[in-house]
N, C-alpha and C. Protein backbone atom coordinates (compact mmCIF):
# COMPACT_ATOMS: atom_id res chain seq x y z
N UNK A 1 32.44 12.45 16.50
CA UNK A 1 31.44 11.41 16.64
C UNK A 1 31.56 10.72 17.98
N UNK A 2 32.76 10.19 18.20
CA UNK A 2 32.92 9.71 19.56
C UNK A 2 32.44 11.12 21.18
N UNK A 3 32.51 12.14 20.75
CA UNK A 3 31.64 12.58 21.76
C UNK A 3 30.71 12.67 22.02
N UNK A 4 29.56 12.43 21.18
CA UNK A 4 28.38 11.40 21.10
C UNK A 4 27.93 10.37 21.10
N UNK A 5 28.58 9.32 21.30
CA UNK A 5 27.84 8.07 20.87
C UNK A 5 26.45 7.51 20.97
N UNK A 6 26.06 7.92 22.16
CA UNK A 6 24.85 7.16 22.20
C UNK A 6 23.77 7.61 21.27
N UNK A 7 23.76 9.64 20.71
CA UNK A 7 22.87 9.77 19.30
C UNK A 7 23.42 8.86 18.42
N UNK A 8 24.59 8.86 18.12
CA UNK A 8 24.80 8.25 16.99
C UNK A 8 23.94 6.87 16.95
N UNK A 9 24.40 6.03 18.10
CA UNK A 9 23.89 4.63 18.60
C UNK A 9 21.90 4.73 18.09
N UNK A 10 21.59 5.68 18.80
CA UNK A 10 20.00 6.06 18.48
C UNK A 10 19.88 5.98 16.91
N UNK A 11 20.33 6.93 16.34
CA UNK A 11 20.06 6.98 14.60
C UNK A 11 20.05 5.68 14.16
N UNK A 12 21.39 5.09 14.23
CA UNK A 12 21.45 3.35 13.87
C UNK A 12 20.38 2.92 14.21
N UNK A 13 19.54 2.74 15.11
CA UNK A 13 18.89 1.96 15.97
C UNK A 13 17.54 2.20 14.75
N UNK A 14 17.36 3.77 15.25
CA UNK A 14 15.94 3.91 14.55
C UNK A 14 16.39 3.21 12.76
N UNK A 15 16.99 3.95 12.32
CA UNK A 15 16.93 3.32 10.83
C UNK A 15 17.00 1.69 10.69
N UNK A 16 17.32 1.53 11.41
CA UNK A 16 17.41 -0.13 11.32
C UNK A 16 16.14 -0.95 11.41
N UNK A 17 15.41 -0.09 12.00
CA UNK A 17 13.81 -0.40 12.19
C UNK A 17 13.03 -0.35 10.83
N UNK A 18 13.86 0.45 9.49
CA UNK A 18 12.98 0.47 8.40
C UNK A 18 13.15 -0.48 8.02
N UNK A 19 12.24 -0.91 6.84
CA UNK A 19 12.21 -1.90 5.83
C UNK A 19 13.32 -1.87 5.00
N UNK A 20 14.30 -3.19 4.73
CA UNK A 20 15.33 -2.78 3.80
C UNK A 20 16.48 -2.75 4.24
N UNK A 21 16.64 -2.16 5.83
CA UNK A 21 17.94 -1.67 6.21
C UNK A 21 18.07 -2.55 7.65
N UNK A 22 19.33 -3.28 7.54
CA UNK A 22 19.86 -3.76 8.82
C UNK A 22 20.53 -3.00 9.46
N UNK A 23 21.40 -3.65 10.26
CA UNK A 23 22.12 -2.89 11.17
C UNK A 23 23.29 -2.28 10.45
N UNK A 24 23.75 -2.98 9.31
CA UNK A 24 25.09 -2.59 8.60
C UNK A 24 24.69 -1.04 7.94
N UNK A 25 24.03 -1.71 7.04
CA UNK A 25 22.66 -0.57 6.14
C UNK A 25 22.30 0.94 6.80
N UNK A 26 21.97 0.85 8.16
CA UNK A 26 21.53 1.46 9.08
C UNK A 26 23.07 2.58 9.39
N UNK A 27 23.99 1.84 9.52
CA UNK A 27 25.15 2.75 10.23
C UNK A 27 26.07 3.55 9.02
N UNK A 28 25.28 2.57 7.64
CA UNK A 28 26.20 3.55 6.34
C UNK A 28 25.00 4.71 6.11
N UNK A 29 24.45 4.79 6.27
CA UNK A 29 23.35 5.81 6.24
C UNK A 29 23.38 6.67 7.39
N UNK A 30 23.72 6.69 8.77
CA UNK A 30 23.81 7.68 9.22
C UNK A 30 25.08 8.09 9.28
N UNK A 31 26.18 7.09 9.19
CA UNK A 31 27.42 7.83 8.54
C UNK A 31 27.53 9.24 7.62
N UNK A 32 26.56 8.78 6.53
CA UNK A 32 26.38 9.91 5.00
C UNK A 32 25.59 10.88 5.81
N UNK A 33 24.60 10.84 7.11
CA UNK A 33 23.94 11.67 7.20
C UNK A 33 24.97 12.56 7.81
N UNK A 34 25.76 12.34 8.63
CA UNK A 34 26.88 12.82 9.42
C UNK A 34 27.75 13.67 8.76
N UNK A 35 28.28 12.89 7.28
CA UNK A 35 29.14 13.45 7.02
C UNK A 35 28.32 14.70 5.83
N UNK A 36 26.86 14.59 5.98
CA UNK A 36 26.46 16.08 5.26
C UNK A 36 25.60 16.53 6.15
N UNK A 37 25.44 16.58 7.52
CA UNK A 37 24.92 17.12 8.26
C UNK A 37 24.65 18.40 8.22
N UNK A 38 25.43 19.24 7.47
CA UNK A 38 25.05 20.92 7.79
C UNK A 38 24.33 21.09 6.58
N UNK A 39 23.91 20.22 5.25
CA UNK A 39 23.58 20.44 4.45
C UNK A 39 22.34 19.30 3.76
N UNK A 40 22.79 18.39 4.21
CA UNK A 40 21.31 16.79 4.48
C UNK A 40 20.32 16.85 5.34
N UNK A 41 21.14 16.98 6.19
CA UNK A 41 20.16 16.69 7.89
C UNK A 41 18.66 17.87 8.22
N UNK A 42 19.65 19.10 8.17
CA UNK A 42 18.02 20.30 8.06
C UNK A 42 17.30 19.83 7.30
N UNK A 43 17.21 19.57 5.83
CA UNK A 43 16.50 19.59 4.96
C UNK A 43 15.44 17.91 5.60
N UNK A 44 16.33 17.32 5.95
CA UNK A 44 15.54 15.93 6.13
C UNK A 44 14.87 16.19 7.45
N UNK A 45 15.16 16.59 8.17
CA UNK A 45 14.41 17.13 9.61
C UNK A 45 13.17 17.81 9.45
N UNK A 46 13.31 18.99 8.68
CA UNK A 46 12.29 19.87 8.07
C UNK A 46 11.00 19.00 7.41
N UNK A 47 11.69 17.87 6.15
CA UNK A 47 10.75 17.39 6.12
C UNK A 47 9.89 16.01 6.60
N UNK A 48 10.75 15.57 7.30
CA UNK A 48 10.31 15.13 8.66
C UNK A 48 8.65 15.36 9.38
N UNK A 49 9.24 16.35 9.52
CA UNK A 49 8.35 17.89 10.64
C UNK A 49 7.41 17.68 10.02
N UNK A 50 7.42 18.24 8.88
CA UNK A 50 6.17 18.69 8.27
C UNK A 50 5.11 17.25 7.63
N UNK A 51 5.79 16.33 7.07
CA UNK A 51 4.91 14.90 6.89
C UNK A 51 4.60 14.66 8.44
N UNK A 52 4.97 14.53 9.22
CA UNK A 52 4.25 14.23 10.48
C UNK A 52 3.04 15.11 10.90
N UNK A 53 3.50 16.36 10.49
CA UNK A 53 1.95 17.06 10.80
C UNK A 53 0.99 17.21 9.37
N UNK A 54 1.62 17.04 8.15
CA UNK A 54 0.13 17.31 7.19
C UNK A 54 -0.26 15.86 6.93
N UNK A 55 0.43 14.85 6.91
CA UNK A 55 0.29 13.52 5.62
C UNK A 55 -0.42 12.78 7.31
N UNK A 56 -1.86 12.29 6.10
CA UNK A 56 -3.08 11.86 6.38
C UNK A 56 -3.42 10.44 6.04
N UNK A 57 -3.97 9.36 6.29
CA UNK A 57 -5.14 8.48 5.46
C UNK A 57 -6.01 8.71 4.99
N UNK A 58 -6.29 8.24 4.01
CA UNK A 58 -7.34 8.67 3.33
C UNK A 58 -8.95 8.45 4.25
N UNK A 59 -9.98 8.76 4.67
CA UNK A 59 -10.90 8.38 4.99
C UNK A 59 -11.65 7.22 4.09
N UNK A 60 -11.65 7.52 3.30
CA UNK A 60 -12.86 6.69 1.69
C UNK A 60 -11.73 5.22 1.91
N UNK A 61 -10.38 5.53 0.98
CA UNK A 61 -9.65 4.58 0.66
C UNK A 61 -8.63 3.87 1.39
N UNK A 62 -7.62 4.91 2.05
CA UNK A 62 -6.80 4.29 2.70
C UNK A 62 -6.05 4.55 2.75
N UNK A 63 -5.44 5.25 1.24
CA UNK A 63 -4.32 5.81 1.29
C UNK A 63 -4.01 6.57 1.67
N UNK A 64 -2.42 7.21 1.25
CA UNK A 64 -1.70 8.23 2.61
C UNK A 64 -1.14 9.25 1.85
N UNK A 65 -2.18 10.74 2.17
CA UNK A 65 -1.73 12.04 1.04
C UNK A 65 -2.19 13.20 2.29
N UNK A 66 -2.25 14.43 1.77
CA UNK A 66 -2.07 15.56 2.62
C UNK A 66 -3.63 15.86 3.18
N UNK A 67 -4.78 15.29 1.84
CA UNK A 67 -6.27 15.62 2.07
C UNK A 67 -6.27 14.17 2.34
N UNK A 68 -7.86 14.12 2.80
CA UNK A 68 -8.78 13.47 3.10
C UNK A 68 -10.55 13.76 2.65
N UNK A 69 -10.89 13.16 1.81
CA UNK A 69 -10.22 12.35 0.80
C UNK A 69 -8.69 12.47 0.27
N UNK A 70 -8.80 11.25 -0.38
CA UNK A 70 -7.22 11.87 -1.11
C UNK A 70 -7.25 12.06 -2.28
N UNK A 71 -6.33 12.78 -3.17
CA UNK A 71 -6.66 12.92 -4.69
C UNK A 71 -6.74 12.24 -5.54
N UNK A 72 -6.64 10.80 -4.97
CA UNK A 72 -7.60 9.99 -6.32
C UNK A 72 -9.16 9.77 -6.00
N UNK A 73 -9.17 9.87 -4.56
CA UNK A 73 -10.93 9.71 -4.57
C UNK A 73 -11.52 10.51 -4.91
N UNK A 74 -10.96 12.48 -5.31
CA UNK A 74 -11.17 13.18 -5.37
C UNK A 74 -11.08 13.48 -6.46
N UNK A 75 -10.40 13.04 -7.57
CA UNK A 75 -10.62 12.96 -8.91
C UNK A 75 -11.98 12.31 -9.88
N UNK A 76 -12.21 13.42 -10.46
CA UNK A 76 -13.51 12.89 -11.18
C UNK A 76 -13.60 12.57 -12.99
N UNK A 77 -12.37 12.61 -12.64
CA UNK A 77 -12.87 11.84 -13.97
C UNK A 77 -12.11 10.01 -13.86
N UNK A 78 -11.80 9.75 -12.47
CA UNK A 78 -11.76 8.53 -12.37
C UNK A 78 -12.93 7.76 -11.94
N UNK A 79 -12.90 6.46 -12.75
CA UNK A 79 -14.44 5.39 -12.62
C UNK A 79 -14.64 5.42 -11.41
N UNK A 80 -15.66 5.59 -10.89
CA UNK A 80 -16.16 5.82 -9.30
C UNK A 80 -17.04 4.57 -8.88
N UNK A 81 -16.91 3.41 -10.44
CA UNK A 81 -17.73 2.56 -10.33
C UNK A 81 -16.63 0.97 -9.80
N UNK A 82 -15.47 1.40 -9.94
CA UNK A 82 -14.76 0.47 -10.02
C UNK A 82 -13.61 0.67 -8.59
N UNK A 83 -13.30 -0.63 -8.17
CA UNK A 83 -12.92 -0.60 -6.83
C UNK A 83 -11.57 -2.12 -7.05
N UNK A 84 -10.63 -1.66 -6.85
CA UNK A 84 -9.66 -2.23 -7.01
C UNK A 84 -8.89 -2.17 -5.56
N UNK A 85 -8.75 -3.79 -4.71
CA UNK A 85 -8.76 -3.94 -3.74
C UNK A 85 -7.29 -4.45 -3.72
N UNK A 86 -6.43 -3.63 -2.73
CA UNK A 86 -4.72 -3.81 -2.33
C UNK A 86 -4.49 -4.18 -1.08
N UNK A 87 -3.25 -4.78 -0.78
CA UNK A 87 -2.94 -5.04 0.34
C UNK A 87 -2.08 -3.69 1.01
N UNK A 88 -1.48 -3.02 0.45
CA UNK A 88 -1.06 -1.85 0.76
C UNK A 88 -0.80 -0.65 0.43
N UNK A 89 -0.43 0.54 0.94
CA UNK A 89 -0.21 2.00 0.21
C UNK A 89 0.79 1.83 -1.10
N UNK A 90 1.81 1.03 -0.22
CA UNK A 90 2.87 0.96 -1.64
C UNK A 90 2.60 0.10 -2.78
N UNK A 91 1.18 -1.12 -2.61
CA UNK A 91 0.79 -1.57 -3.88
C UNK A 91 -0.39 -0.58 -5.20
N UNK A 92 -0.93 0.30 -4.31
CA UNK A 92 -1.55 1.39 -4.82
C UNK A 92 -0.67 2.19 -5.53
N UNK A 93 0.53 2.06 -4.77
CA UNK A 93 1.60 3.86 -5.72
C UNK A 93 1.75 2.87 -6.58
N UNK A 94 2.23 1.56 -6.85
CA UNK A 94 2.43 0.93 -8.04
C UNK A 94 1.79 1.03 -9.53
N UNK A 95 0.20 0.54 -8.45
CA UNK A 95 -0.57 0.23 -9.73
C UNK A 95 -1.10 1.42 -10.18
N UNK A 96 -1.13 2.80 -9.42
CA UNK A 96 -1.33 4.30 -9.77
C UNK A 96 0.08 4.76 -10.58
N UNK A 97 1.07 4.47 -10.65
CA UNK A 97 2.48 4.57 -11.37
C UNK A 97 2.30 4.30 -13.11
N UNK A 98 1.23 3.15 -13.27
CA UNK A 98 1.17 2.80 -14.39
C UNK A 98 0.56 3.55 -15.03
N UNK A 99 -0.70 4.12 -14.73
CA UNK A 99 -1.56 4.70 -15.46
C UNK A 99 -2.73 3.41 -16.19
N UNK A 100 -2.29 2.27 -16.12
CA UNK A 100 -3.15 1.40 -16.62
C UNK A 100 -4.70 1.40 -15.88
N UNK A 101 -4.75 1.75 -14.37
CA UNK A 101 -6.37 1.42 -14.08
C UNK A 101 -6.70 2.96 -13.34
N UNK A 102 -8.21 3.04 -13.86
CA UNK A 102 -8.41 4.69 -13.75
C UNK A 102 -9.61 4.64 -12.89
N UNK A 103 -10.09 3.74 -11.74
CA UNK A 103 -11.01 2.86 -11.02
C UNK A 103 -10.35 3.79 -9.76
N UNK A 104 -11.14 3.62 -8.50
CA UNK A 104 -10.50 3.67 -7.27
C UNK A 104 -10.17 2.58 -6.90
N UNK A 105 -9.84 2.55 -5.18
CA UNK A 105 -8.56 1.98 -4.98
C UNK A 105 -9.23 1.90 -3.24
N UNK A 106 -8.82 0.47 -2.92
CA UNK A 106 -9.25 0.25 -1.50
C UNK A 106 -7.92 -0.65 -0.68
N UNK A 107 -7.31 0.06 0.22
CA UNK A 107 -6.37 -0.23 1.56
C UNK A 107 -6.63 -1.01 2.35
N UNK A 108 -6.01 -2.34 2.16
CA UNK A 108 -6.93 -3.56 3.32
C UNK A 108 -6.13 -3.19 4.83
N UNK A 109 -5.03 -2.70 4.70
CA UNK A 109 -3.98 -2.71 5.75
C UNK A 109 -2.95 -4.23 6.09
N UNK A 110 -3.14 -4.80 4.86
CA UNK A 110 -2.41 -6.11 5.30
C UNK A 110 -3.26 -7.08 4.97
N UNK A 111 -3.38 -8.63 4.87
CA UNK A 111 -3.69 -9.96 4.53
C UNK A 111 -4.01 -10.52 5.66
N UNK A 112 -4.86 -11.70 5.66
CA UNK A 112 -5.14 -12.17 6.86
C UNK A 112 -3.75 -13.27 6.82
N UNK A 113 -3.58 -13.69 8.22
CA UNK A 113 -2.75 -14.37 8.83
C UNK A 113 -2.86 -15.25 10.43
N UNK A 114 -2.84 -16.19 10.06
CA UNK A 114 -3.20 -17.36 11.40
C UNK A 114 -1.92 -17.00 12.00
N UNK A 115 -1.00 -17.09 11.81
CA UNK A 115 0.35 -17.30 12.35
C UNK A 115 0.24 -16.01 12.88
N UNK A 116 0.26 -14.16 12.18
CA UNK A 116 0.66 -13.34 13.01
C UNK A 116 -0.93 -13.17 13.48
N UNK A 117 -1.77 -13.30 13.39
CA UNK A 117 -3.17 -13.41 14.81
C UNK A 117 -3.68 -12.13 13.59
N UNK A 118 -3.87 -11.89 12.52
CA UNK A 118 -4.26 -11.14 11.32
C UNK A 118 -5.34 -11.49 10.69
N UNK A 119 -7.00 -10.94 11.58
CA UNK A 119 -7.99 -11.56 10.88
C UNK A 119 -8.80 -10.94 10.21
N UNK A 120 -9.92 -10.75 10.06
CA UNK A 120 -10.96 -10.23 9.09
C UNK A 120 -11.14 -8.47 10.13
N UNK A 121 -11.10 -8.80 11.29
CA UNK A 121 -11.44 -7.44 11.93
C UNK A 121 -9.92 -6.72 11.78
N UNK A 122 -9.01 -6.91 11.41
CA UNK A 122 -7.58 -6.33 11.67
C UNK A 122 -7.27 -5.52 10.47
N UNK A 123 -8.35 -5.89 9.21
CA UNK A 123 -7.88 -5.06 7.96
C UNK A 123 -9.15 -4.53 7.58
N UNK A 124 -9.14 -3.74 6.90
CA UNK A 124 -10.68 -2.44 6.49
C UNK A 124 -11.65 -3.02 5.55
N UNK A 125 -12.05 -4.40 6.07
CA UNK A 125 -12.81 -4.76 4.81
C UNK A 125 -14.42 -4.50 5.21
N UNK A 126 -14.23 -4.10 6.39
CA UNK A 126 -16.33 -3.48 6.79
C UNK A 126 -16.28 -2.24 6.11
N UNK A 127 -15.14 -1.53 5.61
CA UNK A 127 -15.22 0.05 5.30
C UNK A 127 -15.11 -0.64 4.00
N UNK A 128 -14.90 -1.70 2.95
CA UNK A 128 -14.89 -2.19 2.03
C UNK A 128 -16.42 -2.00 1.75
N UNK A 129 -16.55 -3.35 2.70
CA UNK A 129 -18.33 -3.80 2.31
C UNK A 129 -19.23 -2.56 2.25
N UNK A 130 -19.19 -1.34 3.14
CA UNK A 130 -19.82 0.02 3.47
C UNK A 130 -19.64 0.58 2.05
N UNK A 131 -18.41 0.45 1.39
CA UNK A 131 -18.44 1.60 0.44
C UNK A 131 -19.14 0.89 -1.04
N UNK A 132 -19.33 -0.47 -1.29
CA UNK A 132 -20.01 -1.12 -1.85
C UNK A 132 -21.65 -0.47 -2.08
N UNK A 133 -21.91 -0.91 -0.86
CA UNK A 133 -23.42 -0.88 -0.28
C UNK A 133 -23.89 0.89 -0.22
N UNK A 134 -22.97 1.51 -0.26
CA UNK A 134 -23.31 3.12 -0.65
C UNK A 134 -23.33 3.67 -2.05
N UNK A 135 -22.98 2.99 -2.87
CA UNK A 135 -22.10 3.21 -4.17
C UNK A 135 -22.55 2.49 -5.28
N UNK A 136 -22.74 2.99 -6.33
CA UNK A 136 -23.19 1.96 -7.46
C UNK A 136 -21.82 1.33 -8.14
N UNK A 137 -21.04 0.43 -7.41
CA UNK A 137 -20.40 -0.43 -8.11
C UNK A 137 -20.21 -1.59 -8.86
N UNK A 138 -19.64 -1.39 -9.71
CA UNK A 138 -20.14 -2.06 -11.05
C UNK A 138 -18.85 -3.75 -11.26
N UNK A 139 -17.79 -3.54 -10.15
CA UNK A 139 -16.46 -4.57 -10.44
C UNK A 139 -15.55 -4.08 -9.56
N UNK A 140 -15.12 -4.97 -8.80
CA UNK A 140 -14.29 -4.98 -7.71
C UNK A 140 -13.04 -5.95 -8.60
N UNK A 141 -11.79 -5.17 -8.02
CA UNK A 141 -10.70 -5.99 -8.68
C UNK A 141 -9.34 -6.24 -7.37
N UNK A 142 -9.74 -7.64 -7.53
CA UNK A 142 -8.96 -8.05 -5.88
C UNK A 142 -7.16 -8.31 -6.88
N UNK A 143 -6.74 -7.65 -6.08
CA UNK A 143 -4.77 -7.14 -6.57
C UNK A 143 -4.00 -7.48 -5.35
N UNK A 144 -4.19 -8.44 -5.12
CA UNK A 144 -3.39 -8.88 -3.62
C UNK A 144 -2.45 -9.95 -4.15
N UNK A 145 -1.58 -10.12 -3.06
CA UNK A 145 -0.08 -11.21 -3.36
C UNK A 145 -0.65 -12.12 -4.09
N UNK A 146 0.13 -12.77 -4.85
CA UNK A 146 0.36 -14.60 -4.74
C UNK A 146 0.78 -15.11 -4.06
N UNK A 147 0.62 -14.91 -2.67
CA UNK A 147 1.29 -16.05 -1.65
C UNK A 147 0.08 -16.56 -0.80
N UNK A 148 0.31 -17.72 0.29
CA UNK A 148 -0.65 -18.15 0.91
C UNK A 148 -1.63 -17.27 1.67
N UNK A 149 -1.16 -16.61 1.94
CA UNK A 149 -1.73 -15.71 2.95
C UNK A 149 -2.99 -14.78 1.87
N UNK A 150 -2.08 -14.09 0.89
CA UNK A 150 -2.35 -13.29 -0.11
C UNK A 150 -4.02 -14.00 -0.72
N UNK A 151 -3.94 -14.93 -1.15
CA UNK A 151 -5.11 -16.02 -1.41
C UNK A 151 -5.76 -16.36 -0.74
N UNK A 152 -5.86 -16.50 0.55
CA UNK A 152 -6.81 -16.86 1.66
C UNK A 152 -7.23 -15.64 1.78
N UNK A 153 -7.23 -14.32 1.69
CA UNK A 153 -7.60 -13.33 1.54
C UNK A 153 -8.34 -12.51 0.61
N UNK A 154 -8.17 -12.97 -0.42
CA UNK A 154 -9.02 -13.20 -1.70
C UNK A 154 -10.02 -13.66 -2.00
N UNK A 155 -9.98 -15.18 -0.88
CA UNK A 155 -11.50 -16.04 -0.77
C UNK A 155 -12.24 -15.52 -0.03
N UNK A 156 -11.73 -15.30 1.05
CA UNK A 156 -12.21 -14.65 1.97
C UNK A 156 -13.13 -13.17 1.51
N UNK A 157 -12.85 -12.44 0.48
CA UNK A 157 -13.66 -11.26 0.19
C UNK A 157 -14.12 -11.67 -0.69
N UNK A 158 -14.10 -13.14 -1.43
CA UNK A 158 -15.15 -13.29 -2.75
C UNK A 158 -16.28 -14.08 -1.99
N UNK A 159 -16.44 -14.09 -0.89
CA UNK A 159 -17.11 -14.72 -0.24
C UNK A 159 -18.07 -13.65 0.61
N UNK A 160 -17.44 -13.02 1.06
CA UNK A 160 -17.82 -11.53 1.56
C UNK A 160 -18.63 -10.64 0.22
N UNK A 161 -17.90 -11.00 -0.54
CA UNK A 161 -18.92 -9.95 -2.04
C UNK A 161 -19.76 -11.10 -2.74
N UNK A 162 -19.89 -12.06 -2.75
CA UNK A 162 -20.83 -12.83 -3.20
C UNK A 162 -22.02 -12.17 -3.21
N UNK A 163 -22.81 -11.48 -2.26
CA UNK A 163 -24.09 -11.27 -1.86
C UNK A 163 -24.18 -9.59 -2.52
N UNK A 164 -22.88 -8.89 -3.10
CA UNK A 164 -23.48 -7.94 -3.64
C UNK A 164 -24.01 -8.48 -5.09
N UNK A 165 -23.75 -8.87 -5.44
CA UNK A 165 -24.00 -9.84 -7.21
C UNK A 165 -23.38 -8.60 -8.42
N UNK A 166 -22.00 -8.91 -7.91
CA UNK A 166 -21.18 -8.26 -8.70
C UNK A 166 -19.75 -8.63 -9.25
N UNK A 167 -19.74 -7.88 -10.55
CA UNK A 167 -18.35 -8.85 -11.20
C UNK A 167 -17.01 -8.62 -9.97
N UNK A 168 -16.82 -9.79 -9.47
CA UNK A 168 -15.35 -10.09 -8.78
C UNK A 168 -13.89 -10.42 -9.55
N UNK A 169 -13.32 -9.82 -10.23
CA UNK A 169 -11.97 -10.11 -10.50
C UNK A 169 -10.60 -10.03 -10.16
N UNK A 170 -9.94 -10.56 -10.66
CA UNK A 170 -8.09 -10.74 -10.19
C UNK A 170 -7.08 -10.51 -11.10
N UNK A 171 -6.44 -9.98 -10.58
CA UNK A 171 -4.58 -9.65 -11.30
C UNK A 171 -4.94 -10.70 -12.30
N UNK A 172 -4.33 -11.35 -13.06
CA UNK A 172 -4.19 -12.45 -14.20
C UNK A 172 -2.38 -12.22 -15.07
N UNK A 173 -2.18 -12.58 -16.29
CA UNK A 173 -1.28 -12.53 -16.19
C UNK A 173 -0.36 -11.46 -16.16
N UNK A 174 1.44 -12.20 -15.44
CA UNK A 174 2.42 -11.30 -15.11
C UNK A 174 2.42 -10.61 -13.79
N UNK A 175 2.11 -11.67 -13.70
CA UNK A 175 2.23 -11.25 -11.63
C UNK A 175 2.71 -12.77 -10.82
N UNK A 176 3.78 -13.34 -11.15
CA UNK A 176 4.52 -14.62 -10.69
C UNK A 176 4.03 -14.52 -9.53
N UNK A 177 4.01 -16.15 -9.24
CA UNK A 177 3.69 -16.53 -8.01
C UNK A 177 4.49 -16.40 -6.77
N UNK A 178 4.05 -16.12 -5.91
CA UNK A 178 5.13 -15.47 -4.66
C UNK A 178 5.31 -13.82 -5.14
N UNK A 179 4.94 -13.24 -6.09
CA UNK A 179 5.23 -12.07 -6.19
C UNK A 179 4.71 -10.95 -5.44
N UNK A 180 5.31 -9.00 -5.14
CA UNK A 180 4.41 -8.97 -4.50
C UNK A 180 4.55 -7.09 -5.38
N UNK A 181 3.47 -6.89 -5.75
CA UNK A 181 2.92 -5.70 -6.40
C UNK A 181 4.26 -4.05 -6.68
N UNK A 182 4.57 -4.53 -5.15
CA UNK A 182 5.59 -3.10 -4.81
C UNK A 182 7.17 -3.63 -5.76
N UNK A 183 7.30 -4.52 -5.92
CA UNK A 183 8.70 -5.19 -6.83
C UNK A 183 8.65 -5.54 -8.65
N UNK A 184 7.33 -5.37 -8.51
CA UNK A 184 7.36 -5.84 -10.29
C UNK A 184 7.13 -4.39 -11.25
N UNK A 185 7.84 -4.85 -12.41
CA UNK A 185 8.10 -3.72 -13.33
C UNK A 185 6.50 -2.95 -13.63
N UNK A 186 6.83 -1.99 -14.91
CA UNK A 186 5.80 -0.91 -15.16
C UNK A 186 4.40 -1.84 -15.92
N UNK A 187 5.66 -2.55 -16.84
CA UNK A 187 5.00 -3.58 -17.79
C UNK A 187 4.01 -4.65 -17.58
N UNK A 188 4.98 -5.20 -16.51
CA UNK A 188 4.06 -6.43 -16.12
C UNK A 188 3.06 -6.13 -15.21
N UNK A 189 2.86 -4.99 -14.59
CA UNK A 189 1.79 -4.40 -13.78
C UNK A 189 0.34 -3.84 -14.45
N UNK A 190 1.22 -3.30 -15.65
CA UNK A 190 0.00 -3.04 -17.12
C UNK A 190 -0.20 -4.61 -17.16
N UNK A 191 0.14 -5.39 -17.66
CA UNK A 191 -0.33 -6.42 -18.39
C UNK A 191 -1.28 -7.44 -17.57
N UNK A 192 -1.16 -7.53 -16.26
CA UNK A 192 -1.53 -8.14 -15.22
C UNK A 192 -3.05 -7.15 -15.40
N UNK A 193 -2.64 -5.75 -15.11
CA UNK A 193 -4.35 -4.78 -14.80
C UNK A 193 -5.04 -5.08 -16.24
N UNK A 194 -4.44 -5.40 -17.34
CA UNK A 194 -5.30 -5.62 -18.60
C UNK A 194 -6.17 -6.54 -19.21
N UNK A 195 -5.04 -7.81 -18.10
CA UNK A 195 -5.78 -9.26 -18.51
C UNK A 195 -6.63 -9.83 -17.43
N UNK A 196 -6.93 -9.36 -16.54
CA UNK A 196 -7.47 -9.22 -15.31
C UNK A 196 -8.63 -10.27 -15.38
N UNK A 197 -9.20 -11.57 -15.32
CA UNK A 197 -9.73 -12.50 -14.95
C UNK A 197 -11.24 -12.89 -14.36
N UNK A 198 -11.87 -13.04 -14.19
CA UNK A 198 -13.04 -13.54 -13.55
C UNK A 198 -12.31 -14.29 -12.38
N UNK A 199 -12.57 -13.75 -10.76
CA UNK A 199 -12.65 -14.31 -10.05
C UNK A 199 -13.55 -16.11 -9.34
């Protein structure tokens, strides 16, 4: 190892950049990668390689699969009438994990935010309003945080969908406040998509 350092130094560096992992985090992980290198590392390289060249966004929704569409927009026997609006890919694998909502599914790319300069043009809500206005939809279901940000974002598109004259609803209960979609159990994610609210 010491006749390398500076890859090593690199690996740390990059992993430390993920979500989750500091610098400590970062150096026990490429440690393990090290110490199974002839038998970890190909396999993780390989697939590496290959998600960088097939894995896509979805065009329609947002999400991130090999087609475009992706295979839930592409599924037909899901409601094509119903549009259930997330703040991210990983709140979609959630609420697709459950099996509770059989609706599509719309990728804002994030919440608005004064502080990080995060406004109405920074997340996909004209490809929102577009797929509305093409589409006979029947209920939009806004599934975004409970936090400040999360809620100003919420008004913000019930305000924006006002003018289609269509049912607007929300998570309801089992979704604590401050909570955020990608952390809560199977259960409370069913129970939240079941009791789901009038906006």
């Amino acid at each position: 190892m010491s006749d390398n350092p500076n890859e090593i130094n690199n690996l740390e560096q990059l992993f430390s950049r993920l979500p989750g992992l500091g610098p400590r985090s970062a150096r026990r992980v490429v440690l393990h990668l090290l110490k199974k290198k002839d038998t970890l590392m190909p396999s993780l390289a390989t697939s590496l390689s290959i998600a960088m060249k097939s894995i896509v966004n979805c065009s329609s929704c947002g999400n991130i699969d090999i087609t475009s569409p992706c295979s839930i927009c592409a599924d037909l026997k899901r409601d094509k009438r119903t549009i259930c609006v997330v703040e991210d890919v990983t709140d979609l694998w959630a609420l697709q994990k459950v099996s509770s909502f059989r609706g599509q599914f719309h990728v804002l790319g994030g919440v608005l935010s004064a502080l990080d300069g995060i406004g109405p043009a920074n997340l996909s809500i004209e490809s929102l309003l577009t797929r509305i206005k093409e589409n006979k939809i029947n209920e939009i279901i806004i599934a975004l945080p409970v936090t400040v940000d999360g809620q100003t974002t919420a008004h913000y598109l019930k305000e924006e969908l006002s003018k289609f004259n269509i049912p607007v609803t929300q998570l309801s209960h089992g979704v604590p406040v401050g909570g955020e979609l990608d952390y809560l159990d199977d259960g409370t994610i069913s129970a939240a998509i079941n009791s789901r609210r009038p906006f």
